[in-house]
Protein backbone atom coordinates (compact mmCIF):
# COMPACT_ATOMS: atom_id res chain seq x y z
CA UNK A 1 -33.75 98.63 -1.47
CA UNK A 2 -30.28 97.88 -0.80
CA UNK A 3 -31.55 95.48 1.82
CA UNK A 4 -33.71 93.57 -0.83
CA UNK A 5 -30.74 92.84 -2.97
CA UNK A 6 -28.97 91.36 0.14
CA UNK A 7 -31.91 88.87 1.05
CA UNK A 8 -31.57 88.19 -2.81
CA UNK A 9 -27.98 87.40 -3.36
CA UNK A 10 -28.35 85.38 -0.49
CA UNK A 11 -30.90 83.28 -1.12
CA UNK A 12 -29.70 82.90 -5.21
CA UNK A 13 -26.13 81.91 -3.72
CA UNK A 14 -28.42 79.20 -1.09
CA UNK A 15 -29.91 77.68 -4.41
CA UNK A 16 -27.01 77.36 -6.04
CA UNK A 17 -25.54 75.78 -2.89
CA UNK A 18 -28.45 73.33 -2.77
CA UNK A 19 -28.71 72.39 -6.78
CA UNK A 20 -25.02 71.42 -6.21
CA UNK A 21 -25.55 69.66 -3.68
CA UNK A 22 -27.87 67.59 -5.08
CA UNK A 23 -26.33 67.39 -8.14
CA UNK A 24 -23.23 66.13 -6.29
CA UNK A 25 -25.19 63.12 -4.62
CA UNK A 26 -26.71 62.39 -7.98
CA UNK A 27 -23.30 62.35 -9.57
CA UNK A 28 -21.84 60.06 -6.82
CA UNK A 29 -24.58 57.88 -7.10
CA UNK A 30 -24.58 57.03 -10.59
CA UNK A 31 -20.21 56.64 -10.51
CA UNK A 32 -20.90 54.21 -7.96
CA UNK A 33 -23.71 52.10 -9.66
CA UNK A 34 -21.45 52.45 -13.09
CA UNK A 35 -18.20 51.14 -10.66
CA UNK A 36 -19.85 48.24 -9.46
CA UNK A 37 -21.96 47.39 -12.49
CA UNK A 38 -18.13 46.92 -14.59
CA UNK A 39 -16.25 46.14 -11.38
CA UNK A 40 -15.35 42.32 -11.65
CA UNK A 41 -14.63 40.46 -8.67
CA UNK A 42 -10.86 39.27 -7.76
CA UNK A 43 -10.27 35.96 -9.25
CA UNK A 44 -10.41 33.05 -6.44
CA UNK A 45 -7.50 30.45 -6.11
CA UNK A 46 -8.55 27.28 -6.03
CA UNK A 47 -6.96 23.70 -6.70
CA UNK A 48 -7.58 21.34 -9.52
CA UNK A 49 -7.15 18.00 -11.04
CA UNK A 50 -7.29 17.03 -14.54
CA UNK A 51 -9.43 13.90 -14.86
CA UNK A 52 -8.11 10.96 -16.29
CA UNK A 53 -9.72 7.33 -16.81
CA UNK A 54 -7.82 4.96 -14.55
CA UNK A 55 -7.63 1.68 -12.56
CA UNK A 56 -10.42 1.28 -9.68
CA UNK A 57 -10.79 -1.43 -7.45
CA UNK A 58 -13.36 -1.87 -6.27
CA UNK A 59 -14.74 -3.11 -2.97
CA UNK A 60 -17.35 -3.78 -0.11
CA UNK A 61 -16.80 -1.51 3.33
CA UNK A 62 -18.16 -2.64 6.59
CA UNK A 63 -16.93 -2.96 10.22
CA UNK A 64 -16.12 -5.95 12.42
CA UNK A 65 -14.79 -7.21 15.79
CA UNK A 66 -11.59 -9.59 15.87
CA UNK A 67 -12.05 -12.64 17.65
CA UNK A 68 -9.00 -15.43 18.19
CA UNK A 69 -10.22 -18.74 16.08
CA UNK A 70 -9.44 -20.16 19.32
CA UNK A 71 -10.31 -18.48 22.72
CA UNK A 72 -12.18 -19.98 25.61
CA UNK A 73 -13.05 -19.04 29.30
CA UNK A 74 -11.64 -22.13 31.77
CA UNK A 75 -13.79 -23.37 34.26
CA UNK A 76 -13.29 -26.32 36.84
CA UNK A 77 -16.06 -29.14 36.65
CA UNK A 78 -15.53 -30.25 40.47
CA UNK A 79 -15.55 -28.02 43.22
CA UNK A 80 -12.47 -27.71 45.86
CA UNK A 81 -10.23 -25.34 47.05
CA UNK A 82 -7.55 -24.24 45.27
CA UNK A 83 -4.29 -25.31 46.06
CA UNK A 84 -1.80 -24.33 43.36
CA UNK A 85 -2.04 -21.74 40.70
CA UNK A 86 0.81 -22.70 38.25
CA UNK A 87 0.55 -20.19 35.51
CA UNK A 88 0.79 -16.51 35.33
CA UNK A 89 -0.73 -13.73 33.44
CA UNK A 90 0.11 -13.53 29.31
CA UNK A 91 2.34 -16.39 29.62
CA UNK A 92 2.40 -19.10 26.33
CA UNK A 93 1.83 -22.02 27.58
CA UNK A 94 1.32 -25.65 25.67
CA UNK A 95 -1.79 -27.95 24.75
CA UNK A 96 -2.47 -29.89 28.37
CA UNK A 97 0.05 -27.97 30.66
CA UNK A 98 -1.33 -28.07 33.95
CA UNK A 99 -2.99 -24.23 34.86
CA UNK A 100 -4.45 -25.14 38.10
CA UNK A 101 -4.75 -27.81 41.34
CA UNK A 102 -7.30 -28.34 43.33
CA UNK A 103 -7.21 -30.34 46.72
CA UNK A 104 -7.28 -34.03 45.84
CA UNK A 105 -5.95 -35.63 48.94
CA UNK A 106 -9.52 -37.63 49.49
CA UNK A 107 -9.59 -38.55 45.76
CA UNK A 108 -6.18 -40.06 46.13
CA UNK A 109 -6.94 -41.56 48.72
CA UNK A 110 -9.79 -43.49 47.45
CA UNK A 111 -8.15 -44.15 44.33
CA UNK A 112 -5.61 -46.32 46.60
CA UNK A 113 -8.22 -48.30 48.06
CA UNK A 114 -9.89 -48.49 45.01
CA UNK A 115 -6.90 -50.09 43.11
CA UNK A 116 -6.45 -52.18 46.39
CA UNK A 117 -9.74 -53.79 45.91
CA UNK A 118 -8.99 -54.14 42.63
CA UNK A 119 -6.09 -56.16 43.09
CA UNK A 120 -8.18 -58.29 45.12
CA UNK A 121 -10.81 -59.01 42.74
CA UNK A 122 -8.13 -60.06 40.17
CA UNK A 123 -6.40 -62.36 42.51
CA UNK A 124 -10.23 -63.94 43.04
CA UNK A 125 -10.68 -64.24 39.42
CA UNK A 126 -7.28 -65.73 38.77
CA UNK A 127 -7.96 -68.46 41.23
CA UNK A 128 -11.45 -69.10 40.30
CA UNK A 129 -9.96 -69.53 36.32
CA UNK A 130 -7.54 -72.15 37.51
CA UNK A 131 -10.23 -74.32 40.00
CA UNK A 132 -12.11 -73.98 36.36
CA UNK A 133 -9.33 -75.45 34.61
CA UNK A 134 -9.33 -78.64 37.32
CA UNK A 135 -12.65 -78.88 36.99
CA UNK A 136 -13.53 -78.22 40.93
CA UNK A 137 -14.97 -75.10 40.18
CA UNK A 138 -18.13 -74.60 38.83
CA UNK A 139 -19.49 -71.83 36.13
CA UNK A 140 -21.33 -69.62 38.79
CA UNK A 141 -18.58 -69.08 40.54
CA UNK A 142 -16.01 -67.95 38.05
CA UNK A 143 -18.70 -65.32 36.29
CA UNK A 144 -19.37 -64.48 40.20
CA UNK A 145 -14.92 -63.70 40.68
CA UNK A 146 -14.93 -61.91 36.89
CA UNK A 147 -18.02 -59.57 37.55
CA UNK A 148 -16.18 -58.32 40.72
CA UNK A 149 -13.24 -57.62 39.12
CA UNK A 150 -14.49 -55.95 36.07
CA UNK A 151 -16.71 -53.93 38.45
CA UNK A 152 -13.43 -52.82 40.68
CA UNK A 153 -11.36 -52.00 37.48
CA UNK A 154 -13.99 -49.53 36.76
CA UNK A 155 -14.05 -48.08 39.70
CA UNK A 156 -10.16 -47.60 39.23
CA UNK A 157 -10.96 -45.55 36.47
CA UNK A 158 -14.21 -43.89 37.93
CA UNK A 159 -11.55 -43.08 41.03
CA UNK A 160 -9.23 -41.86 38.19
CA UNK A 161 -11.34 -39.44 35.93
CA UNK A 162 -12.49 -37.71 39.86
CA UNK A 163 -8.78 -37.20 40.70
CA UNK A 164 -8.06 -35.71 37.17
CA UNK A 165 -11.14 -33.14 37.57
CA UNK A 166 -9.08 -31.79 40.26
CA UNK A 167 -6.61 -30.24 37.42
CA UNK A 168 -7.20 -27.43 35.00
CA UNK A 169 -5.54 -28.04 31.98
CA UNK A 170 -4.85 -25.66 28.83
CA UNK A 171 -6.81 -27.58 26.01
CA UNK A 172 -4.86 -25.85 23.07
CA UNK A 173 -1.50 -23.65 23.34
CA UNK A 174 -2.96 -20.21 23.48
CA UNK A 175 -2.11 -17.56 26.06
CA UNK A 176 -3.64 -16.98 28.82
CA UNK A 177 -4.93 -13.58 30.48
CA UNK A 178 -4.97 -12.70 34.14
CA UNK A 179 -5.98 -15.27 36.86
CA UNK A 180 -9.28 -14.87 38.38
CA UNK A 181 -8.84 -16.98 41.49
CA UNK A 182 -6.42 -16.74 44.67
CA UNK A 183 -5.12 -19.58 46.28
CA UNK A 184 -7.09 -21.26 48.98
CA UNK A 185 -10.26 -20.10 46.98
CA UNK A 186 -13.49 -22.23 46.95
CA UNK A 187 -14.51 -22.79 43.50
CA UNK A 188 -17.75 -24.74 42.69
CA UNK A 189 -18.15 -26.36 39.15
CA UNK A 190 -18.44 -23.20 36.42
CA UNK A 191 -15.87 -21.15 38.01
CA UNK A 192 -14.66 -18.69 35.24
CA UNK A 193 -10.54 -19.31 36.46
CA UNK A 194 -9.05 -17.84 33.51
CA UNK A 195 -9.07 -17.19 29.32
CA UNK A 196 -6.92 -18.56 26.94
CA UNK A 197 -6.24 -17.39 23.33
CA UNK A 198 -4.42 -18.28 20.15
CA UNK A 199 -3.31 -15.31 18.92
CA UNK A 200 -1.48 -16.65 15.91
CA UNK A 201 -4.28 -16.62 14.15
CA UNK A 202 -7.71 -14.43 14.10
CA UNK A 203 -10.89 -14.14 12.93
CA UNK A 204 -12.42 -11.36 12.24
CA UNK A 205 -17.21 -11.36 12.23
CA UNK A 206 -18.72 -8.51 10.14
CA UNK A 207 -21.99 -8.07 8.50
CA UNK A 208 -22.89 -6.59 4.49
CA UNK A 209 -26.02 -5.72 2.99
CA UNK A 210 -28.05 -8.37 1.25
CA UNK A 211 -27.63 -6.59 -1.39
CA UNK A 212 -23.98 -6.94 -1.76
CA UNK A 213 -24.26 -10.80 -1.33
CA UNK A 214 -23.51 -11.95 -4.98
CA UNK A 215 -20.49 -9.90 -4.80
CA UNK A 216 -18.45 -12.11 -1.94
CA UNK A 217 -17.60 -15.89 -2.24
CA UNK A 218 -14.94 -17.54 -0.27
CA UNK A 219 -11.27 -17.20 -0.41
CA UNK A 220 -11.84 -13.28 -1.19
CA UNK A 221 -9.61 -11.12 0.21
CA UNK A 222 -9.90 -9.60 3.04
CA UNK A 223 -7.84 -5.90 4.55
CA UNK A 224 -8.76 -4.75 7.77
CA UNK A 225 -7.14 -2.14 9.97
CA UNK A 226 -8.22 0.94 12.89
CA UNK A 227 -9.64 2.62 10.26
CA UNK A 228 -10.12 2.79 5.96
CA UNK A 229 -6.49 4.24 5.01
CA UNK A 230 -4.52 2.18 7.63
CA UNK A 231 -5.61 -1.39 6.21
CA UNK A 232 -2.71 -3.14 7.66
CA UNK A 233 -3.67 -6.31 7.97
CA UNK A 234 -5.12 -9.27 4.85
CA UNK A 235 -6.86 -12.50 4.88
CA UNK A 236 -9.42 -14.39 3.35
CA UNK A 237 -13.35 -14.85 3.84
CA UNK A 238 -13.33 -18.78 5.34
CA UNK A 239 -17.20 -18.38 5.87
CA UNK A 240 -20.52 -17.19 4.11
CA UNK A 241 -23.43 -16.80 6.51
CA UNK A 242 -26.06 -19.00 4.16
CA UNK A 243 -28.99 -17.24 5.88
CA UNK A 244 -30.36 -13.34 5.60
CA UNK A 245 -31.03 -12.48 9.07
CA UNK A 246 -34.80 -10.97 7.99
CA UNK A 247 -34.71 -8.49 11.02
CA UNK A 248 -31.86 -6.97 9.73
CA UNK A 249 -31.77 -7.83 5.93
CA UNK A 250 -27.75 -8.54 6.68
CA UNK A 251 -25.43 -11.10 6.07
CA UNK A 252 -23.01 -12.91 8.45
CA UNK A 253 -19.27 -12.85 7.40
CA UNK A 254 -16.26 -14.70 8.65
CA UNK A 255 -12.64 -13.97 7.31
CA UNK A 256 -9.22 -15.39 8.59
CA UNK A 257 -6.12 -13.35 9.32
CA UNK A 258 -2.72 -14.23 10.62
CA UNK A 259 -1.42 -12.10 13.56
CA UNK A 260 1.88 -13.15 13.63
CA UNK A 261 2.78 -10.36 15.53
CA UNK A 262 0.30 -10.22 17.79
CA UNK A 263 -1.32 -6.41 17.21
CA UNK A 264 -4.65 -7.58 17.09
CA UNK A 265 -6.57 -8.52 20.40
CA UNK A 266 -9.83 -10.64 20.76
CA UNK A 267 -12.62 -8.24 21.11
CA UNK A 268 -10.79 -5.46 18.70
CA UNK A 269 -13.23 -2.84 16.65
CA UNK A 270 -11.98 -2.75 12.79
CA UNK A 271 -12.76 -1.37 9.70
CA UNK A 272 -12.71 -4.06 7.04
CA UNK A 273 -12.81 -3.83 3.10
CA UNK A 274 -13.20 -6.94 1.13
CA UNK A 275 -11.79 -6.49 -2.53
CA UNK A 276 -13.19 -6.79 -5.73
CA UNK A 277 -11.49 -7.13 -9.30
CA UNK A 278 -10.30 -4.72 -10.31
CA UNK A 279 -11.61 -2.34 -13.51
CA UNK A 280 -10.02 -0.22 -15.63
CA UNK A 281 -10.92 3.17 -17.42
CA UNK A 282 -12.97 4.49 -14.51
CA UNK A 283 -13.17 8.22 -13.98
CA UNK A 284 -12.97 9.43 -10.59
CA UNK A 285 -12.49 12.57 -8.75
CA UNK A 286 -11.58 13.41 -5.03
CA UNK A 287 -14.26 13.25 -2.56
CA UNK A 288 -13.37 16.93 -1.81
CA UNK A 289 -13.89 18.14 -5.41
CA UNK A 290 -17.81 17.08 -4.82
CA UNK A 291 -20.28 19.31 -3.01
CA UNK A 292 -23.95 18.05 -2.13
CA UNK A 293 -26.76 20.10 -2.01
CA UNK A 294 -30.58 19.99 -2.31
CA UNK A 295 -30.60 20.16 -5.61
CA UNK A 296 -28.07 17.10 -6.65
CA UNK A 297 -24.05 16.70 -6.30
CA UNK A 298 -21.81 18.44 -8.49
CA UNK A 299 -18.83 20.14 -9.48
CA UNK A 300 -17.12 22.75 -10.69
CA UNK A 301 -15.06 22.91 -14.07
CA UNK A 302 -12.74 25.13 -14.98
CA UNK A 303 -12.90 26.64 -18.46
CA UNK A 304 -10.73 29.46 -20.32
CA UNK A 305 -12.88 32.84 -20.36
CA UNK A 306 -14.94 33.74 -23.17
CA UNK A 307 -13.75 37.02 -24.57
CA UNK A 308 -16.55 39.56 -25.49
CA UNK A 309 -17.05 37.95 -29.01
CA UNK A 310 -18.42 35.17 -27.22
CA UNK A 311 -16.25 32.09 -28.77
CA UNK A 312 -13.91 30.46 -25.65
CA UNK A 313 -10.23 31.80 -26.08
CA UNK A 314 -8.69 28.20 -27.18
CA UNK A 315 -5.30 27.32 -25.09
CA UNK A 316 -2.42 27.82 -26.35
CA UNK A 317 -0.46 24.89 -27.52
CA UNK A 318 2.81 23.75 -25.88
CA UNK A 319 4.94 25.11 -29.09
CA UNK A 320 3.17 27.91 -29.06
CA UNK A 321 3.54 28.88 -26.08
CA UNK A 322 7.43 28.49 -26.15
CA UNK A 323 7.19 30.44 -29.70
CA UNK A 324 5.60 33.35 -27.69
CA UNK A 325 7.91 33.05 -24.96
CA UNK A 326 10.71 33.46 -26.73
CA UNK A 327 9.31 35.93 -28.94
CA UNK A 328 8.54 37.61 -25.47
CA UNK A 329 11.84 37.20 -24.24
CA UNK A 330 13.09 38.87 -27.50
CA UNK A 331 10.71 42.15 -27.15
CA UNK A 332 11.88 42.67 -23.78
CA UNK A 333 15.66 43.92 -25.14
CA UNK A 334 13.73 46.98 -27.10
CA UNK A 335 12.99 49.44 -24.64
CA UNK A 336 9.69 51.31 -26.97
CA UNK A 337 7.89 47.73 -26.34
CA UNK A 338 8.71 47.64 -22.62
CA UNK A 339 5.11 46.80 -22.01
CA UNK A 340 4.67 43.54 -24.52
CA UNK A 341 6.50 40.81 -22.48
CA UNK A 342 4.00 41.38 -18.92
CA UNK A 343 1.15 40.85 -21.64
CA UNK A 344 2.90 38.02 -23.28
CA UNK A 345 3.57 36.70 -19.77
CA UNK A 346 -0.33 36.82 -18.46
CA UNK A 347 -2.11 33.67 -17.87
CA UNK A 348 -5.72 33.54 -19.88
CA UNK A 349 -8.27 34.32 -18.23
CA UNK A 350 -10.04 30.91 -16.40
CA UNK A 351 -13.51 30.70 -15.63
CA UNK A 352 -15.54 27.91 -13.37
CA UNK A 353 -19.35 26.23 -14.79
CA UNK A 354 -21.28 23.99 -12.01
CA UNK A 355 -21.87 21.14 -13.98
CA UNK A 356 -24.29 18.51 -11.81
CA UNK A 357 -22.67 15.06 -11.74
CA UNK A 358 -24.04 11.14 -10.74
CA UNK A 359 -21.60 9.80 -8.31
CA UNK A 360 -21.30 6.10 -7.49
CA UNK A 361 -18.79 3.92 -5.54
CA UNK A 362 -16.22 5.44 -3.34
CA UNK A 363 -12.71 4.20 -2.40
CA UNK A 364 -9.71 5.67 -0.51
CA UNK A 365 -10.85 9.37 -0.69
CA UNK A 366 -11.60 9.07 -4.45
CA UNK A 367 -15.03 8.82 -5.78
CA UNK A 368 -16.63 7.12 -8.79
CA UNK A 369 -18.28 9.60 -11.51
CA UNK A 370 -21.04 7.79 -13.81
CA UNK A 371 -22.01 10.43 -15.46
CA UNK A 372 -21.47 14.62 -16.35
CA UNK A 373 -17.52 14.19 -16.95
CA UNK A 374 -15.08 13.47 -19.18
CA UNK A 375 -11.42 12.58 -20.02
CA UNK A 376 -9.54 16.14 -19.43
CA UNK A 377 -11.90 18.23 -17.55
CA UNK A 378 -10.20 20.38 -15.02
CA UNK A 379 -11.91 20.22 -11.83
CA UNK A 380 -12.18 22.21 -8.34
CA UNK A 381 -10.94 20.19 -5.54
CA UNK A 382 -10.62 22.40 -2.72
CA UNK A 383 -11.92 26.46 -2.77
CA UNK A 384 -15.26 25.39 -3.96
CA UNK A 385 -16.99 26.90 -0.97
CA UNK A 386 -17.40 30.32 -2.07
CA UNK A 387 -17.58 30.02 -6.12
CA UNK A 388 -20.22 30.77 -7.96
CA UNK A 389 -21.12 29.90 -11.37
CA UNK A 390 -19.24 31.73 -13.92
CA UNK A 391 -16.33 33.49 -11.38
CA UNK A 392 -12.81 34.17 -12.12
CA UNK A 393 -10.38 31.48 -10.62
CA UNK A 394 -6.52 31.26 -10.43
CA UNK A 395 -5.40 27.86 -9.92
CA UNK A 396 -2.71 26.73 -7.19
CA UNK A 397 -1.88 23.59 -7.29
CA UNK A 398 0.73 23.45 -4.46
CA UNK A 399 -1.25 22.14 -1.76
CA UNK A 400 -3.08 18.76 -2.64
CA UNK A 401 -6.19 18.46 -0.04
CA UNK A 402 -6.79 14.54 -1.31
CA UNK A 403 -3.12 14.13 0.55
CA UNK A 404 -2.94 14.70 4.19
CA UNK A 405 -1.14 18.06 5.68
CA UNK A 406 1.89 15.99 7.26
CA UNK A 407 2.69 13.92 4.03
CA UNK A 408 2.79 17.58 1.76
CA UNK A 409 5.13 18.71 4.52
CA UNK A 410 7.68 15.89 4.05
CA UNK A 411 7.53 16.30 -0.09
């Protein structure tokens, strides 16, 4: 019997361990579904702007390669073999300086015997002119004397023109690069000897859209630079292409720039942005405050929190706010209210709504908004990537992501 009551107490006091137990897990499991169903998440910091209607200019973006408005590749048109190289590499030289001479000691030497017969044929004629003029010559023989030395004069000049050939000179003042040829070289007619190119001025070949023809005319201005914020260099559109490539549905451009200075070089890759006039009252936003997904672009807002009424907690005015500051700053000398300045010191509560936006020209890390804001709207412009509709921000405005990390640093 006594044994009974054992087995009995023991397996009552097993029960009682097991309904607890369970009644424990239950208990934990309902504290945690009631701690995370009022738990609210930590409010993210993020950075704003307020939007505000301002000046835009506007403007058409494309890329281009600088070219001199005068450059050419020498060449000799007679062959020979090279006998003096008088220039050397970058060096300025002046329209018809001599670059380069070829062996000419047979062209001189014709050209003497050439203007030796010459002289000959002019002493004939002179004589044949005065036995005219006594009337012992006859007509035959005078038009005989001037045919010959018409004929040899030519052949001065022929003689001439051959012994010229045998120089390279520069055809503009330019600069010239680095010599292809040595001395005692063969060259044969065609020869590529050397380049030479006015850098004081420079022309710059891009291509648009057809689309953004009737937006260019000529005399536009022109910036172009290494890339779209470094636009360093202006000028003017000297030529409109007056034919739409139909392969390519593009239009040939031609703009004029003076490199004084010399920074750009023929064959240089540049960004190029030709401006429009300018408009006012456009709203804009920084590229970063816009995020792109399948659904459209948008952005967040920020918006004060809606307290459990539902009605948005309007913000406090500026005198207001200093009323309540100082009232706070009076509360804070009585020791029973101790708590009422940190409450009077609290920022209200800010909320974010994903409002979907139409975007439309960009320019200089800003972007164009058609449509979905308005004048004042706070908006997100960097700690977007993990919001959600309808979370709790802070806003820190200390770092500005439309500004680059080194310029922040100097400020």
């Amino acid at each position: 019997m006594k044994r009974f009551f054992i087995i009995a107490g023991f397996l009552l006091l097993l029960a009682l361990v097991c309904v607890g137990i369970v009644g424990f897990n239950f208990m934990r499991d309902a504290g945690i579904k009631q701690f995370f169903a009022t738990m609210k998440p930590p409010a993210a910091t993020v950075s704003t702007v307020i939007v505000k209607p301002a000046e835009w200019t506007p403007g058409v973006e494309a890329i281009g390669t600088v070219n001199a408005v005068r450059g050419v590749d020498l060449t000799v048109e007679t062959s020979g073999i090279v006998k003096d190289i008088l220039f050397h590499a970058n060096q300025k030289v002046a329209a018809d300086a001599v670059l380069l001479q070829l062996d000419d000691a047979v062209e001189k030497a014709d050209l003497v015997a050439q203007k030796a017969q010459a002289a000959s044929d002019q002493a004939a004629l002179t004589r044949a002119i005065e036995l005219q003029r006594r009337g012992v010559g006859t007509d035959a023989t005078l038009d005989a004397a001037r045919a010959a030395a018409d004929a040899s004069a030519a052949q001065v000049n022929k003689m001439q023109a051959v012994l010229d050939q045998k120089q390279l000179s520069a055809p503009f003042g330019g600069t010239v690069g680095i010599p292809k040829i040595d001395v005692g070289q063969y060259l044969a007619p065609g020869n590529s000897v050397v380049t030479i190119q006015d850098l004081d001025t420079m022309r710059v070949d891009f291509t648009v859209p057809e689309q953004q023809l009737p937006l260019l005319k000529i005399g536009q201005t022109v910036k172009l630079g290494g890339s779209l914020a470094d636009m360093t260099f202006a000028g003017s559109i000297r030529g409109i292409d007056p034919k739409i490539d139909p392969a390519s549905r593009l239009v040939s451009i031609r703009g004029e720039v003076a490199n004084p200075e010399g920074k750009l070089t023929p064959g240089q890759f540049v960004q190029i942005r030709v401006e429009l006039p300018q408009e006012n009252n456009v709203i804009s936003v920084p590229q970063t405050a816009v995020t792109t997904s399948l659904y459209g672009d948008y952005v967040f807002v920020v918006e004060p929190a809606k307290p459990a009424g539902g009605a948005a907690a309007a913000p406090a005015k500026p005198d207001e706010q200093k009323a309540g500051a100082d009232k706070a700053s009076g509360d804070a000398a009585k020791p029973a209210d101790a708590a009422k300045p940190a409450e009077a010191a609290q920022q209200p509560a800010l909320t974010i709504s994903q409002v979907f936006v139409k975007l439309g020209r960009r320019n200089n890390g800003m972007v164009e908004i058609a449509e979905g804001l308005k004048d004042g709207d706070q908006v997100v412009t960097a700690g977007q990537n993990r919001l959600f509709n309808g979370m709790s921000v802070a806003v820190d405005n200390t770092i500005d992501p439309s500004k680059s990390a080194n310029k922040q640093v100097q400020q």
